[in-house]
PDB file of N, CA and C in Angstrom:
ATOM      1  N   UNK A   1      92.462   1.610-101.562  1.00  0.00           N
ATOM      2  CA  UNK A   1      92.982   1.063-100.347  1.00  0.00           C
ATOM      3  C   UNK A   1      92.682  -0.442-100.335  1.00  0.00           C
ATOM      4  N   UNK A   2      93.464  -1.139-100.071  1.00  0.00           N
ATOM      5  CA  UNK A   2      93.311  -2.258 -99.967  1.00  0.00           C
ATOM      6  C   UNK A   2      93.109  -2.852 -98.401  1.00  0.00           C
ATOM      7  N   UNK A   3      92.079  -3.617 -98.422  1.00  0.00           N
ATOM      8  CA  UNK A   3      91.682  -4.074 -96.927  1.00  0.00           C
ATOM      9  C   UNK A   3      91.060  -6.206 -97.133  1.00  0.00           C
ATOM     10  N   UNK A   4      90.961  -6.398 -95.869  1.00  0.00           N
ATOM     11  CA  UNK A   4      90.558  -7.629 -95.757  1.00  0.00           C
ATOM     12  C   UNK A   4      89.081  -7.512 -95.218  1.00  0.00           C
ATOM     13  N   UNK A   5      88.094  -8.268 -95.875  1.00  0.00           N
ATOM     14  CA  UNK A   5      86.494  -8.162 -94.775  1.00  0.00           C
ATOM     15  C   UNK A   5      86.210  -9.516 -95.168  1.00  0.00           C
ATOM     16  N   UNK A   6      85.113  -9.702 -94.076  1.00  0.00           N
ATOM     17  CA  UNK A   6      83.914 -10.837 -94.267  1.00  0.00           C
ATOM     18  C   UNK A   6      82.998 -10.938 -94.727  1.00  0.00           C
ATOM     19  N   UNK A   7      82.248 -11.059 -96.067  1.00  0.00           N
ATOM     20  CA  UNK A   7      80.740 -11.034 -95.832  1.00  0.00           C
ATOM     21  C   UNK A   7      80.468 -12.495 -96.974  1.00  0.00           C
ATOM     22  N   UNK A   8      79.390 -12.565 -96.028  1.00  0.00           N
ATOM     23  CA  UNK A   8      78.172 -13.534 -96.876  1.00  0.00           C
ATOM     24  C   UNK A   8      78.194 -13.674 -98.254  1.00  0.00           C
ATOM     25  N   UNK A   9      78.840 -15.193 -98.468  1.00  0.00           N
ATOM     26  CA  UNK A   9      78.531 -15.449 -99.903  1.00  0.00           C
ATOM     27  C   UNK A   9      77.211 -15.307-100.837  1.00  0.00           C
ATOM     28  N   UNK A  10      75.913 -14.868-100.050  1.00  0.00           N
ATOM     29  CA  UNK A  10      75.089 -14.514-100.879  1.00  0.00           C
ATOM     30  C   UNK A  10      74.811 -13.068-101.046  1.00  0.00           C
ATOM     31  N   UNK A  11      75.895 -12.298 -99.847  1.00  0.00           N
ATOM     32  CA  UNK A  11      75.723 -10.633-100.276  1.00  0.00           C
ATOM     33  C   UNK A  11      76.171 -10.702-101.512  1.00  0.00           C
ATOM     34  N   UNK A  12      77.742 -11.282-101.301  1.00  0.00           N
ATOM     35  CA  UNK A  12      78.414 -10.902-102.553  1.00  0.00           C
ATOM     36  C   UNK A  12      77.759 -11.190-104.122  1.00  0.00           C
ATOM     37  N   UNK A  13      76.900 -12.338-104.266  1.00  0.00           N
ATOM     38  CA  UNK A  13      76.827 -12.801-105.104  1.00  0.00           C
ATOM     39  C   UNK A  13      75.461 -11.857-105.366  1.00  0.00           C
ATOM     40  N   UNK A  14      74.627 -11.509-104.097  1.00  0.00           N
ATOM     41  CA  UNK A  14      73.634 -10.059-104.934  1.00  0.00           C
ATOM     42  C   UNK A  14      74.292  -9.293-105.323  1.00  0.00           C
ATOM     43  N   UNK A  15      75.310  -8.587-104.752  1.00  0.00           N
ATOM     44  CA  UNK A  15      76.316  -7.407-105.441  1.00  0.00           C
ATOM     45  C   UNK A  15      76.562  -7.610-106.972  1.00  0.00           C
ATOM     46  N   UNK A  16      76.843  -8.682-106.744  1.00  0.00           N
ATOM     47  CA  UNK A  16      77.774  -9.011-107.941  1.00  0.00           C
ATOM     48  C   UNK A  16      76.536  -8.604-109.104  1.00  0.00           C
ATOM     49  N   UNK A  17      75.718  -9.411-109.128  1.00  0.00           N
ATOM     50  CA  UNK A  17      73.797  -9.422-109.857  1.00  0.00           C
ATOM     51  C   UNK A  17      74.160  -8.392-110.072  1.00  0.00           C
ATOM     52  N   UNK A  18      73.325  -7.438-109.258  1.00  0.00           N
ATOM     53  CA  UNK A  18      72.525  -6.162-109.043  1.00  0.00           C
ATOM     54  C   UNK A  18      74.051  -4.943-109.685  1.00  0.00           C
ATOM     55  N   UNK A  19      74.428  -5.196-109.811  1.00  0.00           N
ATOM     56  CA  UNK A  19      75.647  -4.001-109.827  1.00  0.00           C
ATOM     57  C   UNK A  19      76.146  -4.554-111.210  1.00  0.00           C
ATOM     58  N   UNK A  20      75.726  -5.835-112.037  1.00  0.00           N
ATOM     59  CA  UNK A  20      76.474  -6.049-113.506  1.00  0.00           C
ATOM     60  C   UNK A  20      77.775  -5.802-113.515  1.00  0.00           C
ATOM     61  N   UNK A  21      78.542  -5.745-112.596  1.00  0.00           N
ATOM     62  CA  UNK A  21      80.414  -5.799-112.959  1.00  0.00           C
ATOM     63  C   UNK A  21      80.952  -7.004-112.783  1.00  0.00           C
ATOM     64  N   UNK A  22      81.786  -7.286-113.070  1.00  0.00           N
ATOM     65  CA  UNK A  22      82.489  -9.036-113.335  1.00  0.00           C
ATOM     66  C   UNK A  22      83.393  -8.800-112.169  1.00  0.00           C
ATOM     67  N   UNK A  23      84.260  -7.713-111.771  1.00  0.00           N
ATOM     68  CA  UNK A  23      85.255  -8.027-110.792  1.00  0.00           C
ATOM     69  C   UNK A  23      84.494  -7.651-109.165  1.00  0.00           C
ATOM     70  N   UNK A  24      84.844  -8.222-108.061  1.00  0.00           N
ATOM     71  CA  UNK A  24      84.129  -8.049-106.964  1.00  0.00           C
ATOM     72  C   UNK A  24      84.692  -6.151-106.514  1.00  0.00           C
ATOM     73  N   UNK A  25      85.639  -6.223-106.430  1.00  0.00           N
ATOM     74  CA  UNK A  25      86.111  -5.049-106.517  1.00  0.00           C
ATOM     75  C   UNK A  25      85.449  -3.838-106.543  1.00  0.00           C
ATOM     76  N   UNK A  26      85.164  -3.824-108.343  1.00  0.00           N
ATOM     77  CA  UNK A  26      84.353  -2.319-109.211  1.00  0.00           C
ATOM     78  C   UNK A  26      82.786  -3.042-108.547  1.00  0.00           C
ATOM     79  N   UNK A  27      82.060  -3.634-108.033  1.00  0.00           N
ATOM     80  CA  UNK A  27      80.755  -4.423-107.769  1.00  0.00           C
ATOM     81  C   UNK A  27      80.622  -3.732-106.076  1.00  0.00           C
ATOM     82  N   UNK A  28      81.586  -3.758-105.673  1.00  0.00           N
ATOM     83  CA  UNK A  28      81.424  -3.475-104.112  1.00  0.00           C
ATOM     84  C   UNK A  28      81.688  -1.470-104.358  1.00  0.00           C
ATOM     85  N   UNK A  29      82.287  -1.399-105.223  1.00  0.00           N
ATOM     86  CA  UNK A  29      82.800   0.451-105.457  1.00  0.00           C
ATOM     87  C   UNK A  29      81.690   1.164-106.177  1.00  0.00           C
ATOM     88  N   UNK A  30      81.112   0.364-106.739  1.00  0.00           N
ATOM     89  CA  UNK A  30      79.830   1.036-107.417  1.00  0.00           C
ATOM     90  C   UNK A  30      78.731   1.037-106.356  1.00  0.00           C
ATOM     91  N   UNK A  31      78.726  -0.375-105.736  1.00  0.00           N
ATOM     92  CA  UNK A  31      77.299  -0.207-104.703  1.00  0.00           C
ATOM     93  C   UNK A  31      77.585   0.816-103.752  1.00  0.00           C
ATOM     94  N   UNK A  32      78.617   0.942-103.486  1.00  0.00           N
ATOM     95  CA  UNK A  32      78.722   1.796-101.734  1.00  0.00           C
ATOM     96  C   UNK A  32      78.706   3.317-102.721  1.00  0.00           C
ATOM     97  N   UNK A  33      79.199   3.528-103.710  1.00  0.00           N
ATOM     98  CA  UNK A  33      78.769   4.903-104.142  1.00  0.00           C
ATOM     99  C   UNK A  33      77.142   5.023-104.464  1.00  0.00           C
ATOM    100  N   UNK A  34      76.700   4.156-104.976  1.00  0.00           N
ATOM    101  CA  UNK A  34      74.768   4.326-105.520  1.00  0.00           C
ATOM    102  C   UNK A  34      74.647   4.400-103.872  1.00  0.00           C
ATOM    103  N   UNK A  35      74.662   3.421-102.556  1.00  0.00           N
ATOM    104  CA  UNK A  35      74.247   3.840-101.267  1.00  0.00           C
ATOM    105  C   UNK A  35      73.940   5.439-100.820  1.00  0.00           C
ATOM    106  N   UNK A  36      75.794   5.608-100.941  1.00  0.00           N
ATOM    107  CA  UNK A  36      75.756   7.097-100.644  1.00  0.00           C
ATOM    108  C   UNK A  36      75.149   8.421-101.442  1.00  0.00           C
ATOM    109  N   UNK A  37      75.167   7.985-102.673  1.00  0.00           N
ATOM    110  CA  UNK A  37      74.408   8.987-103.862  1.00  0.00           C
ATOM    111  C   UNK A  37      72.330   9.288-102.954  1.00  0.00           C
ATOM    112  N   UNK A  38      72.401   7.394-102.774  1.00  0.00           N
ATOM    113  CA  UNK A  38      71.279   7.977-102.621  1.00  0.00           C
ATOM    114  C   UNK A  38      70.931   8.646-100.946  1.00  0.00           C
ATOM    115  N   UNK A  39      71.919   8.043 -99.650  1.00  0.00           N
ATOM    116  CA  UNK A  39      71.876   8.792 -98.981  1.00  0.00           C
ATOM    117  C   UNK A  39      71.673  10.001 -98.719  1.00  0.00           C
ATOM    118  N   UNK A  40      72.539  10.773 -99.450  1.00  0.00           N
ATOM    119  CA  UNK A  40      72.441  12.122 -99.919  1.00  0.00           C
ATOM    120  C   UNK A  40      71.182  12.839-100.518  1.00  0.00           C
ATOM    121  N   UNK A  41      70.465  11.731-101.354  1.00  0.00           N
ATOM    122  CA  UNK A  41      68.985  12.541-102.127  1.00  0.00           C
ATOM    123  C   UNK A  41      68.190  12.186-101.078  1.00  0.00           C
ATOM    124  N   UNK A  42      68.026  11.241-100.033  1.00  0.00           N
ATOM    125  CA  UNK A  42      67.235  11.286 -99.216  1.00  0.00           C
ATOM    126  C   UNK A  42      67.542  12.488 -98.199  1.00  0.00           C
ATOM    127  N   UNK A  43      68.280  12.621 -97.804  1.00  0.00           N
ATOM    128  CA  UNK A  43      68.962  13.702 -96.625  1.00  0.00           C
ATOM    129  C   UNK A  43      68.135  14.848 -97.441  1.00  0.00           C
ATOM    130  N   UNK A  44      68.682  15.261 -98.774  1.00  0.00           N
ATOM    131  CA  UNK A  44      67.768  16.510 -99.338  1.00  0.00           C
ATOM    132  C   UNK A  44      66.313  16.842 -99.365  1.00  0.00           C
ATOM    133  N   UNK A  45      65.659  15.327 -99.808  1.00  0.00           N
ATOM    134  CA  UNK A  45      64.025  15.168 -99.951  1.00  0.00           C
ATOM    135  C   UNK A  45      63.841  15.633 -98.180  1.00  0.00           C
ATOM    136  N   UNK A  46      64.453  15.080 -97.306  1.00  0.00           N
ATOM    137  CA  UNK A  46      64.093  14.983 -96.070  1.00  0.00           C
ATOM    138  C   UNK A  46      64.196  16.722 -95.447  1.00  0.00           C
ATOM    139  N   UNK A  47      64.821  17.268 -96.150  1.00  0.00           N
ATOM    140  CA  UNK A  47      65.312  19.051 -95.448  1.00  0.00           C
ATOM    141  C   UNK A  47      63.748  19.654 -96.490  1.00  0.00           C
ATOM    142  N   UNK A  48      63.638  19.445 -97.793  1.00  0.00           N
ATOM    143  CA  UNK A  48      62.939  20.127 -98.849  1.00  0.00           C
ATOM    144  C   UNK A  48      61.315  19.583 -98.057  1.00  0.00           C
ATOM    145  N   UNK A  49      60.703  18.475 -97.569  1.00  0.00           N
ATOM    146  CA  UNK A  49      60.055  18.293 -96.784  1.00  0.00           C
ATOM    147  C   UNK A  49      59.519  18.717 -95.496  1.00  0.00           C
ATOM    148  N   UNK A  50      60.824  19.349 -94.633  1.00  0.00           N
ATOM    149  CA  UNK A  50      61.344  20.072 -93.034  1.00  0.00           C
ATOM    150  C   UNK A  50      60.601  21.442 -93.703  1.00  0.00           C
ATOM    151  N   UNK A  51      61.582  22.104 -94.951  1.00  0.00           N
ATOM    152  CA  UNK A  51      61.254  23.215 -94.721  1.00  0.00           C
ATOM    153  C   UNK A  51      61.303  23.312 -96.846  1.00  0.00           C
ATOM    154  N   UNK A  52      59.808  23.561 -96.501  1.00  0.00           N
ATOM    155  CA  UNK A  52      59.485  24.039 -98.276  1.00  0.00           C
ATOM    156  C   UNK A  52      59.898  24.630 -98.984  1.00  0.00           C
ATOM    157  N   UNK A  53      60.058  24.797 -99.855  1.00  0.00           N
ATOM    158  CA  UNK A  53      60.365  26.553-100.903  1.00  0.00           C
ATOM    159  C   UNK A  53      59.110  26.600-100.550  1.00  0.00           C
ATOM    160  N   UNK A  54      59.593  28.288-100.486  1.00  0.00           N
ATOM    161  CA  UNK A  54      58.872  29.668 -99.931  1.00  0.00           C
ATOM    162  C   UNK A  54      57.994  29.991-101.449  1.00  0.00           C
ATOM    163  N   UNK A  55      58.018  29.385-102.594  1.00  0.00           N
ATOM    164  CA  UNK A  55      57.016  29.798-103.416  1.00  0.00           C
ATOM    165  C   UNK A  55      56.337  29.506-104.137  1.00  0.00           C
ATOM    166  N   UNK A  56      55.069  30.022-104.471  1.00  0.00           N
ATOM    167  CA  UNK A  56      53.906  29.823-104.875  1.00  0.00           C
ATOM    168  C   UNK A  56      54.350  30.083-106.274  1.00  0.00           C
ATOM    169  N   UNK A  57      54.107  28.817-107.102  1.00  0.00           N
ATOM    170  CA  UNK A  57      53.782  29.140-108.407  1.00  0.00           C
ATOM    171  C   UNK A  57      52.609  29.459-109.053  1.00  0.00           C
ATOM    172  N   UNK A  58      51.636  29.864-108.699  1.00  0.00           N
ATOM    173  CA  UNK A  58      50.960  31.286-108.822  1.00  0.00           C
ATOM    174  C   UNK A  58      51.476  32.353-109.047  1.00  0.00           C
ATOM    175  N   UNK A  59      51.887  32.798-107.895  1.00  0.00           N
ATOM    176  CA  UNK A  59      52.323  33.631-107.481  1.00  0.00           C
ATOM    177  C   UNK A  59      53.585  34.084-108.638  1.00  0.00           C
ATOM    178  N   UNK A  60      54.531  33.116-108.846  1.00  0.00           N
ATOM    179  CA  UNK A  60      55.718  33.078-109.865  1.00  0.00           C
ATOM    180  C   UNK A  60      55.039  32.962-111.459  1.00  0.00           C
ATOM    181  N   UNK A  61      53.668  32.356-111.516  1.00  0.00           N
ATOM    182  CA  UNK A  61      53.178  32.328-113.073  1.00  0.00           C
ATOM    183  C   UNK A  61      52.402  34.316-113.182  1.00  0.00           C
ATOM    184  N   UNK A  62      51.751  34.768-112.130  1.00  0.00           N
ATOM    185  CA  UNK A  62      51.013  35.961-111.876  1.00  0.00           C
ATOM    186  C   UNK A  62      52.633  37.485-112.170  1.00  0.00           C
ATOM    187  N   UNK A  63      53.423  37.017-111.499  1.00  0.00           N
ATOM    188  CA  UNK A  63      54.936  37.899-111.694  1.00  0.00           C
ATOM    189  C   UNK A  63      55.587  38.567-113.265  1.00  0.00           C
ATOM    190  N   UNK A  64      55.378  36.794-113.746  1.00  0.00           N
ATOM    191  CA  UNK A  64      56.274  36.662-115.276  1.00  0.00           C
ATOM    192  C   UNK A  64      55.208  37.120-116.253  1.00  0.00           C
ATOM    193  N   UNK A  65      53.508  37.066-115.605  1.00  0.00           N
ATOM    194  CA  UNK A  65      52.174  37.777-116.868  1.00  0.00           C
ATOM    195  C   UNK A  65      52.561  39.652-116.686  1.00  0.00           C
ATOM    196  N   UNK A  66      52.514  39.973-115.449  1.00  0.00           N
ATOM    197  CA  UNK A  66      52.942  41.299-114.990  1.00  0.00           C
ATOM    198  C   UNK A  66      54.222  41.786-115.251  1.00  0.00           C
ATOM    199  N   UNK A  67      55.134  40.830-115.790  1.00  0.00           N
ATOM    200  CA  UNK A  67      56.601  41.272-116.315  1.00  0.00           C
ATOM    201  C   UNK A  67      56.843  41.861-118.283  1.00  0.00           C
ATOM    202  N   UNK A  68      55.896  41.124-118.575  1.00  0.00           N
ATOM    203  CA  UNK A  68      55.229  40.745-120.020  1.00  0.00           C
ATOM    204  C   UNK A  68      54.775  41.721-120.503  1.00  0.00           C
ATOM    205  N   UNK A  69      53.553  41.835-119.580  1.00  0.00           N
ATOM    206  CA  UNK A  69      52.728  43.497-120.259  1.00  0.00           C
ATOM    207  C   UNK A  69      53.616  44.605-119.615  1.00  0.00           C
ATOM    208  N   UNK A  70      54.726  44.619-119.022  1.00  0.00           N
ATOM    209  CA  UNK A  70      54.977  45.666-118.669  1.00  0.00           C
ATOM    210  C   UNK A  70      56.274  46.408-119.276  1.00  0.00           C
ATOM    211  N   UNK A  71      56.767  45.288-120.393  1.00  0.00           N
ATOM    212  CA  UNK A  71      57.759  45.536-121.031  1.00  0.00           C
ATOM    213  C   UNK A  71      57.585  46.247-122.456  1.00  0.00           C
TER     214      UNK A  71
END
């Protein structure tokens, strides 16, 4: 999609840095995807934090010794 915006000649020119692409374009399409990529792993860390896995690796190492001798 093509659009018109404003920003700060020194955003752009961190973008430009930090993101290694030559056209402003692929520089602004890569950052807003790494944003949202990491949006997303935070949103997850933040639920896996809320609410734990339910298991004890004990519990899962004690299962797979009792699966072993029992085969």
């Amino acid at each position: 999609m093509r659009t018109t915006v404003t920003l700060p000649d020194n955003l752009i020119k961190q973008t430009m840095r930090l993101s290694r692409k030559s056209r402003l374009s692929d520089a602004l399409v890569s950052t807003l995807q790494e944003h949202f990529d990491l949006k997303k792993r935070l949103a997850l860390l933040d639920e896996l934090l809320d609410n734990p896995v339910p298991h004890d690796w004990r519990k899962i190492k004690r299962d797979r010794r009792r699966k072993k001798w029992s085969s």
